[in-house]
Protein backbone atom coordinates (compact mmCIF):
# COMPACT_ATOMS: atom_id res chain seq x y z
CA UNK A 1 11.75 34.62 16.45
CA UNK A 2 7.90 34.96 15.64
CA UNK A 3 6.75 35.68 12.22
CA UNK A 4 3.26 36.75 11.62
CA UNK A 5 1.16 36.46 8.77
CA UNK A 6 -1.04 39.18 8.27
CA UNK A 7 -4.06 39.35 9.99
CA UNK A 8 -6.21 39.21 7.13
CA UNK A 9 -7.05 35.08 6.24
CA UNK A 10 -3.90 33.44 6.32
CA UNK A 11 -3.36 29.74 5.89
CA UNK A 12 -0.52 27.54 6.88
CA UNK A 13 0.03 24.00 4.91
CA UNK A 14 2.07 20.99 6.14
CA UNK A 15 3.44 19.37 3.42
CA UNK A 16 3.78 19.89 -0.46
CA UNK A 17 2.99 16.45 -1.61
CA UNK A 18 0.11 16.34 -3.82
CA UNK A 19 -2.09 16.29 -0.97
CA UNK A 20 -1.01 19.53 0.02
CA UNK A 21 -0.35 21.46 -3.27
CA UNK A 22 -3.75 20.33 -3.62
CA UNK A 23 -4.89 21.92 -0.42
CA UNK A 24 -2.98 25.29 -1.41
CA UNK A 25 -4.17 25.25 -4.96
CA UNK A 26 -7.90 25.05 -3.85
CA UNK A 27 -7.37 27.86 -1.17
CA UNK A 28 -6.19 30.13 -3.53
CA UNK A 29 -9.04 28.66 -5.80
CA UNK A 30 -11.63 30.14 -3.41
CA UNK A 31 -10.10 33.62 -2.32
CA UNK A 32 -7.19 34.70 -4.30
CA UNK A 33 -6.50 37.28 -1.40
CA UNK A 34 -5.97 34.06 1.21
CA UNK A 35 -1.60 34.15 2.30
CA UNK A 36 -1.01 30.23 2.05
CA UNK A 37 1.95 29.23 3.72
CA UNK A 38 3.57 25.58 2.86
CA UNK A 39 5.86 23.82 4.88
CA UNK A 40 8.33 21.30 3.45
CA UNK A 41 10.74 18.85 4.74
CA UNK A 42 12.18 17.97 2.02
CA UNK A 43 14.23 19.95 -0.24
CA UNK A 44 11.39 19.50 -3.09
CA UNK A 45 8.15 19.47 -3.58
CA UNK A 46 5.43 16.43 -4.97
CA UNK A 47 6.09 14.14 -2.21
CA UNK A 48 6.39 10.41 -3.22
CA UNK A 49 5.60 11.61 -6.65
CA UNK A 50 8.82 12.26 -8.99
CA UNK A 51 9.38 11.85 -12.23
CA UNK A 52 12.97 11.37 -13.51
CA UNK A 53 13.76 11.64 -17.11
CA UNK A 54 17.15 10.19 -18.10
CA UNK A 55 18.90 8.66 -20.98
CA UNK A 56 15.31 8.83 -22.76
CA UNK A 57 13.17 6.97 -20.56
CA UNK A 58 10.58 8.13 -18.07
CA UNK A 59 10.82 6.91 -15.01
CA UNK A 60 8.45 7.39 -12.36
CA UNK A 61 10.12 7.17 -8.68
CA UNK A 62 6.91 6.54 -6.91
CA UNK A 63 3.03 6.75 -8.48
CA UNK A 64 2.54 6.21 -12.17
CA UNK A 65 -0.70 6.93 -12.71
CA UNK A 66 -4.43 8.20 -11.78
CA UNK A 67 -7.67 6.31 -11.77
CA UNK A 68 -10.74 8.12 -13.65
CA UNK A 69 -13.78 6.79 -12.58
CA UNK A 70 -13.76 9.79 -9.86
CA UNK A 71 -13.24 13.00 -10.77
CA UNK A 72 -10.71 14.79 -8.38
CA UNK A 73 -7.85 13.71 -10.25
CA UNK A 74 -8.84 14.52 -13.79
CA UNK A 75 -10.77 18.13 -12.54
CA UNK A 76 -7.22 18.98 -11.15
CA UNK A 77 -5.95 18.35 -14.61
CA UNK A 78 -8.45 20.48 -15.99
CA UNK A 79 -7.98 22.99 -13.86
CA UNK A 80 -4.09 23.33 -14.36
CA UNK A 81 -3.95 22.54 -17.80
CA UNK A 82 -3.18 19.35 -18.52
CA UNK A 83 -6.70 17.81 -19.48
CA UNK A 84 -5.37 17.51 -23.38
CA UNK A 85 -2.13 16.11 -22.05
CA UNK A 86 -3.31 12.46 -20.29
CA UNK A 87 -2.56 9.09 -21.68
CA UNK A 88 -4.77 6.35 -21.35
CA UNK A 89 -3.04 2.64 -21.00
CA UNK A 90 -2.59 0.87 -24.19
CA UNK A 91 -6.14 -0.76 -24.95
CA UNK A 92 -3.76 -3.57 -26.51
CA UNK A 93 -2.34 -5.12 -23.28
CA UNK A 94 -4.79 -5.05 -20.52
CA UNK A 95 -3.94 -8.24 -19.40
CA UNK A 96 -1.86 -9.15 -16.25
CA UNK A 97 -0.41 -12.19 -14.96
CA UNK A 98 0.65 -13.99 -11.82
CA UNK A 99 3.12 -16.42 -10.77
CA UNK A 100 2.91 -19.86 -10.44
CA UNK A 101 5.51 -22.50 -10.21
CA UNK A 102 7.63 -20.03 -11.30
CA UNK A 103 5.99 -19.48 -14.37
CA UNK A 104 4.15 -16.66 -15.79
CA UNK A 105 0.12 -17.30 -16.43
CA UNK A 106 -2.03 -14.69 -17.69
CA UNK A 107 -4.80 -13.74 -14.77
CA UNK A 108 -8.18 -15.77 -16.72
CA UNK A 109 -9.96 -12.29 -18.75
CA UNK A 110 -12.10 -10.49 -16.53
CA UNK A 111 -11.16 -11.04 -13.05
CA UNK A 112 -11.17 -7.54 -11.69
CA UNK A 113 -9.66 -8.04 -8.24
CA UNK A 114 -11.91 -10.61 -6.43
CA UNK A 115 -14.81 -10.98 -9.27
CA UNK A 116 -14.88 -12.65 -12.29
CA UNK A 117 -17.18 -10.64 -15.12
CA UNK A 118 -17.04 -14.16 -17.04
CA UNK A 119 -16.76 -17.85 -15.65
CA UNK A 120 -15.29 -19.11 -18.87
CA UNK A 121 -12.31 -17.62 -18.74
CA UNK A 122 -12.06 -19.25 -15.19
CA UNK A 123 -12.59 -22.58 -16.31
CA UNK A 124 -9.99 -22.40 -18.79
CA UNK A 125 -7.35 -20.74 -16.79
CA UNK A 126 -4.21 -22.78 -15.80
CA UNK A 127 -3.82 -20.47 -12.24
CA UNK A 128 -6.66 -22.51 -10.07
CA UNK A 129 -6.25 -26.43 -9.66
CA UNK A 130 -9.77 -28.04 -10.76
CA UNK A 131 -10.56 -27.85 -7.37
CA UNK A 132 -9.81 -24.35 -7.04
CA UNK A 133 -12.36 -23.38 -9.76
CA UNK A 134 -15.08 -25.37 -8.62
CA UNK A 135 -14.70 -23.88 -4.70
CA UNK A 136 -14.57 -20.34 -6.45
CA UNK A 137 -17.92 -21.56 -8.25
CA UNK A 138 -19.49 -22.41 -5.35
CA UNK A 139 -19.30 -18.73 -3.96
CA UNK A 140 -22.92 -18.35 -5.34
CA UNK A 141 -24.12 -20.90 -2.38
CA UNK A 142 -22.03 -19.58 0.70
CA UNK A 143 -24.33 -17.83 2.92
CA UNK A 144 -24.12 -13.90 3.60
CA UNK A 145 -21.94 -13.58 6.84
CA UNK A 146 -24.45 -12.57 9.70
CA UNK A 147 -21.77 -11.59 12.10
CA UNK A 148 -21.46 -7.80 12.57
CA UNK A 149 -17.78 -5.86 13.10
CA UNK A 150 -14.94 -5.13 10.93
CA UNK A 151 -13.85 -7.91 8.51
CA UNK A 152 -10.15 -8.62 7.18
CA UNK A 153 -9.71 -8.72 3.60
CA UNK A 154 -8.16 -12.18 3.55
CA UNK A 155 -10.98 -14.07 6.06
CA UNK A 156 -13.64 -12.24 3.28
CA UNK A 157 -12.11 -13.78 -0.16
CA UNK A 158 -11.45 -17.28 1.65
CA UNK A 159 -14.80 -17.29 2.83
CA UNK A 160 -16.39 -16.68 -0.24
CA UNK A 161 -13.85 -17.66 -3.01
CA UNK A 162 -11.91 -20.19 -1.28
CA UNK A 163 -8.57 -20.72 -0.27
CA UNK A 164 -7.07 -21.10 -3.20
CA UNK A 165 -8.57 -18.09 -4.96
CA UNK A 166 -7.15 -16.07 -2.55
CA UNK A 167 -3.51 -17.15 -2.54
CA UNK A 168 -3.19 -17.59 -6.19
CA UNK A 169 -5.30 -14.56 -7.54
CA UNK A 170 -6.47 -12.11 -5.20
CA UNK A 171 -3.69 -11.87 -2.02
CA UNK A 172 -1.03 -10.75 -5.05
CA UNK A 173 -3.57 -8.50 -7.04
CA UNK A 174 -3.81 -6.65 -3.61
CA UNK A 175 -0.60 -6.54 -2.50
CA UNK A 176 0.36 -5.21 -5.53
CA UNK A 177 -2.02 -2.39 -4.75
CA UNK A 178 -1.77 -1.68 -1.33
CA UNK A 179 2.17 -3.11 -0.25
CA UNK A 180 0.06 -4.82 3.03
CA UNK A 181 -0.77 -8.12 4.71
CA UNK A 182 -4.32 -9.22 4.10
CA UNK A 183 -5.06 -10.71 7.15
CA UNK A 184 -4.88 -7.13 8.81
CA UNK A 185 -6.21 -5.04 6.18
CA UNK A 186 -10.06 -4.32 6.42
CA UNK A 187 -12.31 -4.57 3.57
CA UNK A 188 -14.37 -2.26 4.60
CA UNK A 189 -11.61 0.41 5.02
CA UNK A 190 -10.18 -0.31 1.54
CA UNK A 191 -12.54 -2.28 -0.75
CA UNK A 192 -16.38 -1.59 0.72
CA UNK A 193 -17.97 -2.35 -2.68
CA UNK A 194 -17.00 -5.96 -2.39
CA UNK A 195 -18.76 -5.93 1.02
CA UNK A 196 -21.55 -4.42 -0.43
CA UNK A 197 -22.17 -6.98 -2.89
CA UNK A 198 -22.77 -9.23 -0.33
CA UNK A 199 -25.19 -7.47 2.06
CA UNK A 200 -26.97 -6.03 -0.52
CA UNK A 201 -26.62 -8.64 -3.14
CA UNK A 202 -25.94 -12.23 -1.43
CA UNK A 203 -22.41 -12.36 -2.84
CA UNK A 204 -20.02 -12.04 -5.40
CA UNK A 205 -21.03 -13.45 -8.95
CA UNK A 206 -24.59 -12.05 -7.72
CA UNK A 207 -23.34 -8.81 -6.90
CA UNK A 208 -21.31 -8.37 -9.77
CA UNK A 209 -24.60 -9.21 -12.28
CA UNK A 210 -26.90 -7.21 -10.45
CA UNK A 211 -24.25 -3.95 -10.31
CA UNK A 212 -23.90 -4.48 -14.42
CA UNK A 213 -27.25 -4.18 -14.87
CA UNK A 214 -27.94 -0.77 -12.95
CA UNK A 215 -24.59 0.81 -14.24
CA UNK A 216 -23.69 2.16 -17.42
CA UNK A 217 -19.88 0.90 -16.87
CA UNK A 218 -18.55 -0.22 -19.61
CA UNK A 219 -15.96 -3.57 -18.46
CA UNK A 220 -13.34 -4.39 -21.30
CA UNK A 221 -13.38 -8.35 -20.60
CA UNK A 222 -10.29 -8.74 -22.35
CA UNK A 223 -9.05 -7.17 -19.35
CA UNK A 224 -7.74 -8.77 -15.92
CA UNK A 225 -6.42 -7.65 -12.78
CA UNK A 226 -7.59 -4.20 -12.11
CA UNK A 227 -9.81 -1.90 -14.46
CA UNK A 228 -6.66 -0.46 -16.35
CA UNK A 229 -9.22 1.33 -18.95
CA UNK A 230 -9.81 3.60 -15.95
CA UNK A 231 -5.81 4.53 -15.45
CA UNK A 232 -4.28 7.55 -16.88
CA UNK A 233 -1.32 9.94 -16.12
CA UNK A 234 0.47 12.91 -18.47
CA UNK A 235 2.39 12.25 -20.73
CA UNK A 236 5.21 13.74 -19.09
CA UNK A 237 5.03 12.08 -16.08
CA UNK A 238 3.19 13.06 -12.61
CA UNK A 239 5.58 14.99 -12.31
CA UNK A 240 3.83 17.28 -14.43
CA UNK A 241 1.06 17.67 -12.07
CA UNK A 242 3.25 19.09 -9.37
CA UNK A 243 4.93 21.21 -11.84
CA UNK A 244 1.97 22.57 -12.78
CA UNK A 245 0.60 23.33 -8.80
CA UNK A 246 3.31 24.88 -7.81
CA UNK A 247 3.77 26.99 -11.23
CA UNK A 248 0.11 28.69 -10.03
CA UNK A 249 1.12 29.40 -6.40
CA UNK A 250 2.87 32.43 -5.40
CA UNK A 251 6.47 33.00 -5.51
CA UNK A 252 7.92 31.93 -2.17
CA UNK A 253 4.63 29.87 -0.95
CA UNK A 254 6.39 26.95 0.46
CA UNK A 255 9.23 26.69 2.77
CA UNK A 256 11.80 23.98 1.61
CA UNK A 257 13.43 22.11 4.72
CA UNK A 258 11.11 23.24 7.07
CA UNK A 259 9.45 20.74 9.58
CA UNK A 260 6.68 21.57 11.58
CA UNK A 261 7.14 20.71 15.08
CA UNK A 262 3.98 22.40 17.29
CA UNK A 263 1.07 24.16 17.19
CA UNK A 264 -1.07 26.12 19.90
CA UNK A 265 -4.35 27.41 20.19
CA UNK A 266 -4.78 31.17 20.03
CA UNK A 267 -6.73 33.15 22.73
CA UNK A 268 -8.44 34.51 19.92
CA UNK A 269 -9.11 30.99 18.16
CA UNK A 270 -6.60 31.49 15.69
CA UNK A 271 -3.17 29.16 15.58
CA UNK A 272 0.44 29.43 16.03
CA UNK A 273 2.49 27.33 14.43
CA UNK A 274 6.44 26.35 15.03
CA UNK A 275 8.48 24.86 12.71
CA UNK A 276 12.10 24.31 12.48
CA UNK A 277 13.99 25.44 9.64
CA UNK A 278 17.79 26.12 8.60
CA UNK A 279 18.58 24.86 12.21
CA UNK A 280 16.71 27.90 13.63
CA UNK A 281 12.49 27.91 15.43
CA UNK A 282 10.37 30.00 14.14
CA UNK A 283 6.41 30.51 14.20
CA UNK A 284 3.86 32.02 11.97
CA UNK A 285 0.00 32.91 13.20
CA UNK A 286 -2.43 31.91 10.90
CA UNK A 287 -6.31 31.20 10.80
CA UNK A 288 -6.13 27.47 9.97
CA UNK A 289 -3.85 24.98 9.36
CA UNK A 290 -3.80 21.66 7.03
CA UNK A 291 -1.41 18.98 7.77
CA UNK A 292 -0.67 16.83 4.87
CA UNK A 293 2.11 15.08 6.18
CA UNK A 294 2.17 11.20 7.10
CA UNK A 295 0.01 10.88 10.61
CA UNK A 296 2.89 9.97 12.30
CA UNK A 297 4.50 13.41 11.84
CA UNK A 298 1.42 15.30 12.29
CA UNK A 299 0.62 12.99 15.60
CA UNK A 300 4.15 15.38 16.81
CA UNK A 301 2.58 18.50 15.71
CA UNK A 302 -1.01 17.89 16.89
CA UNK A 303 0.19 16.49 20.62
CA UNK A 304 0.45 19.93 22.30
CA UNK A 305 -3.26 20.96 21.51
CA UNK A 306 -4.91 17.53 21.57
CA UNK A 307 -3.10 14.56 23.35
CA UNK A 308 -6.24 11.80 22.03
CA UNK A 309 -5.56 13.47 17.81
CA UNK A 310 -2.07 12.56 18.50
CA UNK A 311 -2.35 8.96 19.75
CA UNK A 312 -5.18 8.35 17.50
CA UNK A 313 -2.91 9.76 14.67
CA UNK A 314 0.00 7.58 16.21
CA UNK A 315 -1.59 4.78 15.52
CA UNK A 316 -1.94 4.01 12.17
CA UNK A 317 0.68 1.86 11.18
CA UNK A 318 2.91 2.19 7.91
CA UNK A 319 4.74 0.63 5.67
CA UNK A 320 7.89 0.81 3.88
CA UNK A 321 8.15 -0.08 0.24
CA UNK A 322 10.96 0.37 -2.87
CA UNK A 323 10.29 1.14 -6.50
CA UNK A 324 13.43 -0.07 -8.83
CA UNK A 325 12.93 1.02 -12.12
CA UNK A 326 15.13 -0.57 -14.78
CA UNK A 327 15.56 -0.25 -18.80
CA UNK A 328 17.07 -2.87 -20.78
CA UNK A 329 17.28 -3.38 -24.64
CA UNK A 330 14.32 -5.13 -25.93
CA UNK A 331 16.08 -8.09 -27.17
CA UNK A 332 17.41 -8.68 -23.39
CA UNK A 333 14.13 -9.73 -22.14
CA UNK A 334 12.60 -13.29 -23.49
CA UNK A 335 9.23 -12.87 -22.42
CA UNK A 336 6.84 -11.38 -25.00
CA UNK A 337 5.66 -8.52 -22.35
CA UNK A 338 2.11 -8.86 -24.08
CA UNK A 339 0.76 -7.26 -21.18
CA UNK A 340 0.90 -4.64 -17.79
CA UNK A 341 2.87 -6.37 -15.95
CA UNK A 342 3.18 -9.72 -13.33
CA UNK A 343 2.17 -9.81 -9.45
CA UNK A 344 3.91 -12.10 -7.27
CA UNK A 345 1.74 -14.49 -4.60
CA UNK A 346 3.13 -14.35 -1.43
CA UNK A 347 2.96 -18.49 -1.14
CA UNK A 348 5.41 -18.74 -4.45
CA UNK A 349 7.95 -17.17 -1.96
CA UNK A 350 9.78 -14.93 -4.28
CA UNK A 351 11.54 -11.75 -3.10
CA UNK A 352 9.19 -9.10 -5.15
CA UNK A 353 5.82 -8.45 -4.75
CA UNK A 354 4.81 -7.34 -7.80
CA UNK A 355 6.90 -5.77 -11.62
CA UNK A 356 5.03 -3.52 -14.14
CA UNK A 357 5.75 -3.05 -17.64
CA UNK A 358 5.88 0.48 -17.38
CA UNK A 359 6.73 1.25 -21.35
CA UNK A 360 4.01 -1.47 -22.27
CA UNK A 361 1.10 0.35 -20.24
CA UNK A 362 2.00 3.92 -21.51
CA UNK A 363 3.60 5.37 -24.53
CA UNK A 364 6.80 7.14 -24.61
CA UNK A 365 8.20 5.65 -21.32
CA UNK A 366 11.53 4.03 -23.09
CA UNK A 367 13.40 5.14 -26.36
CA UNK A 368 12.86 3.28 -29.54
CA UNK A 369 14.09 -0.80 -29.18
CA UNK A 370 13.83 -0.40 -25.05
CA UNK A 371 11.59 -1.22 -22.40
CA UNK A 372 11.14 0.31 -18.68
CA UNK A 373 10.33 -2.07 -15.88
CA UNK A 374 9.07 -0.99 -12.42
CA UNK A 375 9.47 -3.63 -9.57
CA UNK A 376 8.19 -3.16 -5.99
CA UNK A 377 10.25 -4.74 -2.87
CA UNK A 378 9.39 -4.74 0.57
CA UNK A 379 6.07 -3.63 1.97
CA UNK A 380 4.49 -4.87 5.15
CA UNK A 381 4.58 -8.71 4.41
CA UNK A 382 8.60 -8.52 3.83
CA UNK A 383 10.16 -5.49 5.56
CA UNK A 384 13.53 -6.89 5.82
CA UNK A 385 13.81 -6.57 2.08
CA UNK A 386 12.98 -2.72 1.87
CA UNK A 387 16.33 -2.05 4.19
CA UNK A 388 18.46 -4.35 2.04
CA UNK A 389 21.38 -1.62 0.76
CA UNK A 390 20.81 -0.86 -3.12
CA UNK A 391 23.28 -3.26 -4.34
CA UNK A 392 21.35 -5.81 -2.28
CA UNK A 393 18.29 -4.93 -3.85
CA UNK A 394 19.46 -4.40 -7.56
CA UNK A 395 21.11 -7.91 -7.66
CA UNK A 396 18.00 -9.72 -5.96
CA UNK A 397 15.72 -7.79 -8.75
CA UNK A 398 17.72 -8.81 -11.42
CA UNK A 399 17.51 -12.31 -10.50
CA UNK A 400 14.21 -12.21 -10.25
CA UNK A 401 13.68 -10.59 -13.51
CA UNK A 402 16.20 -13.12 -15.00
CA UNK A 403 14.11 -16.00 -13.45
CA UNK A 404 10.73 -14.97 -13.97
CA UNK A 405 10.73 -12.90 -17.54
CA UNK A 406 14.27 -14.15 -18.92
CA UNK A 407 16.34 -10.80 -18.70
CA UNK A 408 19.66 -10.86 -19.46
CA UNK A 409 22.63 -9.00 -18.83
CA UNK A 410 23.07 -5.85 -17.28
CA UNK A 411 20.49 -2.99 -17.36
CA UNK A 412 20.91 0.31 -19.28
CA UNK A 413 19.34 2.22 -16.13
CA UNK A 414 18.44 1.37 -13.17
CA UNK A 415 16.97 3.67 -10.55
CA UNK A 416 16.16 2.75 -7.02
CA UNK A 417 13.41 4.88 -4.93
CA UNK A 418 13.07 4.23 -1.04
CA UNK A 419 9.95 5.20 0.33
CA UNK A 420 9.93 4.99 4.43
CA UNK A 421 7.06 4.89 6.19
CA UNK A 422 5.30 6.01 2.65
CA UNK A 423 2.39 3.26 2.53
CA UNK A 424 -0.57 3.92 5.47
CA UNK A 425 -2.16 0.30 6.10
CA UNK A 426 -5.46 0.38 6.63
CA UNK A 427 -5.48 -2.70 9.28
CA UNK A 428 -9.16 -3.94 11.15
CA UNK A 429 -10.78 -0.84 12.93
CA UNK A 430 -9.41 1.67 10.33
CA UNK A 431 -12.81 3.55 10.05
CA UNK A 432 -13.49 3.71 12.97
CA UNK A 433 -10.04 5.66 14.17
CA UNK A 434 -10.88 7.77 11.20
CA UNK A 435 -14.26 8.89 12.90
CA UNK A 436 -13.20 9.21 15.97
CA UNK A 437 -10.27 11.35 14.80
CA UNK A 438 -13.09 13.21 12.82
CA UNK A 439 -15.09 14.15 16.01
CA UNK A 440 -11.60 15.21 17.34
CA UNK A 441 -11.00 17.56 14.67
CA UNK A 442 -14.60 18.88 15.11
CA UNK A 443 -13.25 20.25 18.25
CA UNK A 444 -10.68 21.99 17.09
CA UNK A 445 -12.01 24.21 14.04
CA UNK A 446 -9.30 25.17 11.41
CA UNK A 447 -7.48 21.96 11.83
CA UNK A 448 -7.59 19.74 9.02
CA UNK A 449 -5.80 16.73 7.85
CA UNK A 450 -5.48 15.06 4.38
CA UNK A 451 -3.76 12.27 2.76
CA UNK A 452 -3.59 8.48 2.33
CA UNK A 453 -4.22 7.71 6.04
CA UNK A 454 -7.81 8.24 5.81
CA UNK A 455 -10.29 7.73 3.66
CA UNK A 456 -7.84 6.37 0.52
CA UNK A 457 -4.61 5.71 -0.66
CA UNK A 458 -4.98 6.22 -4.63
CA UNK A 459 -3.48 9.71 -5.89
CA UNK A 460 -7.25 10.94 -6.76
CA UNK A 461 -8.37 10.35 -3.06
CA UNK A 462 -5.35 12.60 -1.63
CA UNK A 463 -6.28 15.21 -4.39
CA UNK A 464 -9.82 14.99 -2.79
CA UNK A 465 -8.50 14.96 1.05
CA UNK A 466 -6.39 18.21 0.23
CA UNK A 467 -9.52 19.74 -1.45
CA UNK A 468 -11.73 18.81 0.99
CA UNK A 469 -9.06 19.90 3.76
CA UNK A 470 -8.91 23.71 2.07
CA UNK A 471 -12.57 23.99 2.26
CA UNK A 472 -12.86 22.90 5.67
CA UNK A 473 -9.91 25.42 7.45
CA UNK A 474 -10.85 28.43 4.94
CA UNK A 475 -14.93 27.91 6.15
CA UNK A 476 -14.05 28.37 9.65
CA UNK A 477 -11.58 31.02 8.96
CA UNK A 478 -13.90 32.81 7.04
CA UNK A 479 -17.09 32.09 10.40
CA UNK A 480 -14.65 33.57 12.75
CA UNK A 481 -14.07 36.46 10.79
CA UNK A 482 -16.98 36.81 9.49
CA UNK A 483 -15.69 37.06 6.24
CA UNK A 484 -17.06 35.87 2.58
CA UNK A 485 -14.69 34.16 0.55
């Protein structure tokens, strides 16, 4: 059964995560009269966004939060209505802390990710032996690295900050952030200012001075881990944001349970599009198309017009990763949760990578006398953990918890989120796929493809994929027309 959309601009969308309802937002953003289409597998839309509200706490199944020092994510906001409705983290408790022995330390004030803003707070810190503060020192002297080619993450901090740096401070500061192994992950790919410090500064502590003193950025140095001043979400969740999307998309724009599973090439230029839905094929026409889906699942899609999209696609790898959210009663938890929230180094050899206080960071996560927790199992360093079965999981994250911050007893919720094949690693060579599957697309005009596969993995960056993604397939819809949006 074929299906048409009009011949005047149409525009067919793969997925209604945020990338996508991004995509379809924008679209309709630049011509009103453009028929958007969105396809969804799932019987929902936001993607690994959801927000659950129950017994009067917050919890957020995937995401939490937005960072602001681009603007994609906070112009969306504008744009649908929520600017007036973001919550910045508590000023009071940007502090984080990290295992060690078994013990929680605070991370020493000011270490944002790899570089210290202060070398006091270093010095005094009980997470680095002696000797680990005087290698991290030395990072001053080590030479800039002369050898050209992609760089892991993990060979870049030991080679600068030592050995010891990286196990105790940065590895679990990353893998809280990206769920992935360090020794694959390029730097370039996910952290290029750090890279740029040293070719353009000599190093680290250099980099870091010189970057202060042409910026206006203001750096709390109370503050450790990541820059949490730059964090906010709404206050009723992310949730909110996809709420708000779809509200200001036509009735009946996307498709619930409907996977696409082709496309073609149209004598004409334009595409057809099949998709599979209510255990029935179908296929719509359309000028352009913008798959917002994992690359994996677009790889299937994109195979039957372009065979080297689809392997290039193919191969980025994934990981899985869970989110167990759990409230207790304040007075069940020992530890004084003065702060964000604890990552986990992978050389203490515990069976979580990382737990954040959720109701510390943002007000009006737990009811009155409670506190929300979100822990993180599994990513790419312990798979075997992310297919434990729930009960599995909830009884190795309370012992954790019960080890690590002293909670007791039984929680009053506790909500388990599995996200498969959710987390795109962006391993050695990353950039390079990413051009090459650029030049691909340039082949193909109308095709697009956004997401956290490509150039980002923060909720801001897919915001900015689906924009730019819109732009792209509704330009060349609008040249082989000749039309004006």
């Amino acid at each position: 059964m074929t299906s048409p959309l009009r011949r005047h601009r149409s525009i067919a969308v793969v997925g209604a995560g945020i990338s996508g309802l991004a995509a379809a937002f924008r679209l309709r953003q630049l011509d009103p009269a453009v028929e958007v289409l969105v396809l969804e597998e799932r019987d929902r839309p936001g993607g690994v966004l959801s927000t659950v509200h129950r017994d009067g706490f917050l919890i957020e199944r995937g995401a939490d939060n937005f960072i602001t020092n681009v603007p994609w994510a906070i112009d969306l906001c504008r744009q649908v209505g929520l600017a007036d409705d973001l919550s910045p983290t508590d000023s009071r408790f940007r502090q984080v802390f990290v295992v060690r022995g078994g013990r929680l330390r605070p991370i020493p004030p000011g270490f944002m990710l790899m570089v210290p803003e202060r070398i006091g707070p270093v010095l005094a810190s009980s997470v680095l032996s002696p000797w680990g503060k005087l290698r991290l020192l030395c990072e001053y002297f080590v030479p800039v690295r002369k050898t050209a080619g992609d760089e892991s993450l993990a060979s870049f901090v030991r080679r600068r900050l030592g050995r010891e740096a990286f196990d105790r401070l940065v590895q679990p500061l990353i893998g809280g952030i990206y769920t992935a192994d360090p020794e694959k992950l390029s730097l370039a790919a996910t952290l290029p200012r750090f890279l740029n410090m040293e070719r353009e500064a000599g190093g680290l502590l250099r980099g870091r001075r010189a970057s202060s003193a042409k910026t206006d950025e203001i750096v709390d140095p109370t503050a450790s881990g990541a820059r949490y001043g730059l964090f906010a979400a709404p206050r009723g969740g992310m949730g909110a944001m996809i709420d708000a999307l779809v509200a200001r998309l036509p009735a009946g724009t996307i498709r619930f349970g409907t996977r696409a599973t082709a496309l073609a090439r149209m004598a004409d230029g334009r595409w057809e599009i099949r998709f599979a839905s209510g255990g029935s094929e179908r296929s719509s026409e359309c000028d352009g198309v913008v798959f917002a889906v994992p690359a994996p699942a677009a790889a299937g899609a994109v195979r039957s017009v372009s065979a080297a999209l689809a392997d290039e696609l193919g191969g980025i790898p994934y990981a899985d990763a869970v989110v167990v959210s759990l409230g207790y009663r304040r007075e069940q938890i020992a530890h004084r949760l003065d702060g964000f929230g604890v990552v986990v180094p992978a050389c203490e050899q515990r069976a979580i990578l990382a737990a954040s206080f959720s109701s510390v960071k943002f007000a009006g996560r737990a009811p009155e006398g409670h506190v929300l927790l979100r822990v993180f199992v599994g990513g790419a360093c312990q798979p075997e953990l992310a297919r434990l079965d729930d009960e599995r999981i909830r009884r190795l994250v309370l012992d954790e918890l019960a080890a690590l911050i002293g909670a007791r007893g039984e929680p009053v919720v506790c909500e388990i989120a599995r996200w498969p094949g959710s987390m795109a690693q962006y391993h050695l060579g990353h950039l390079e796929r990413v051009a090459r599957i650029e030049r691909l697309l340039a082949d193909l005009p109308g095709l697009a493809l956004a997401g956290n596969a490509y150039r980002g993995v923060g909720i801001a960056q897919c915001i900015h994929s689906g924009t730019q993604a819109a732009e792209t397939v509704l330009a060349a819809a609008n040249k082989r027309t000749g039309a004006h949006a």
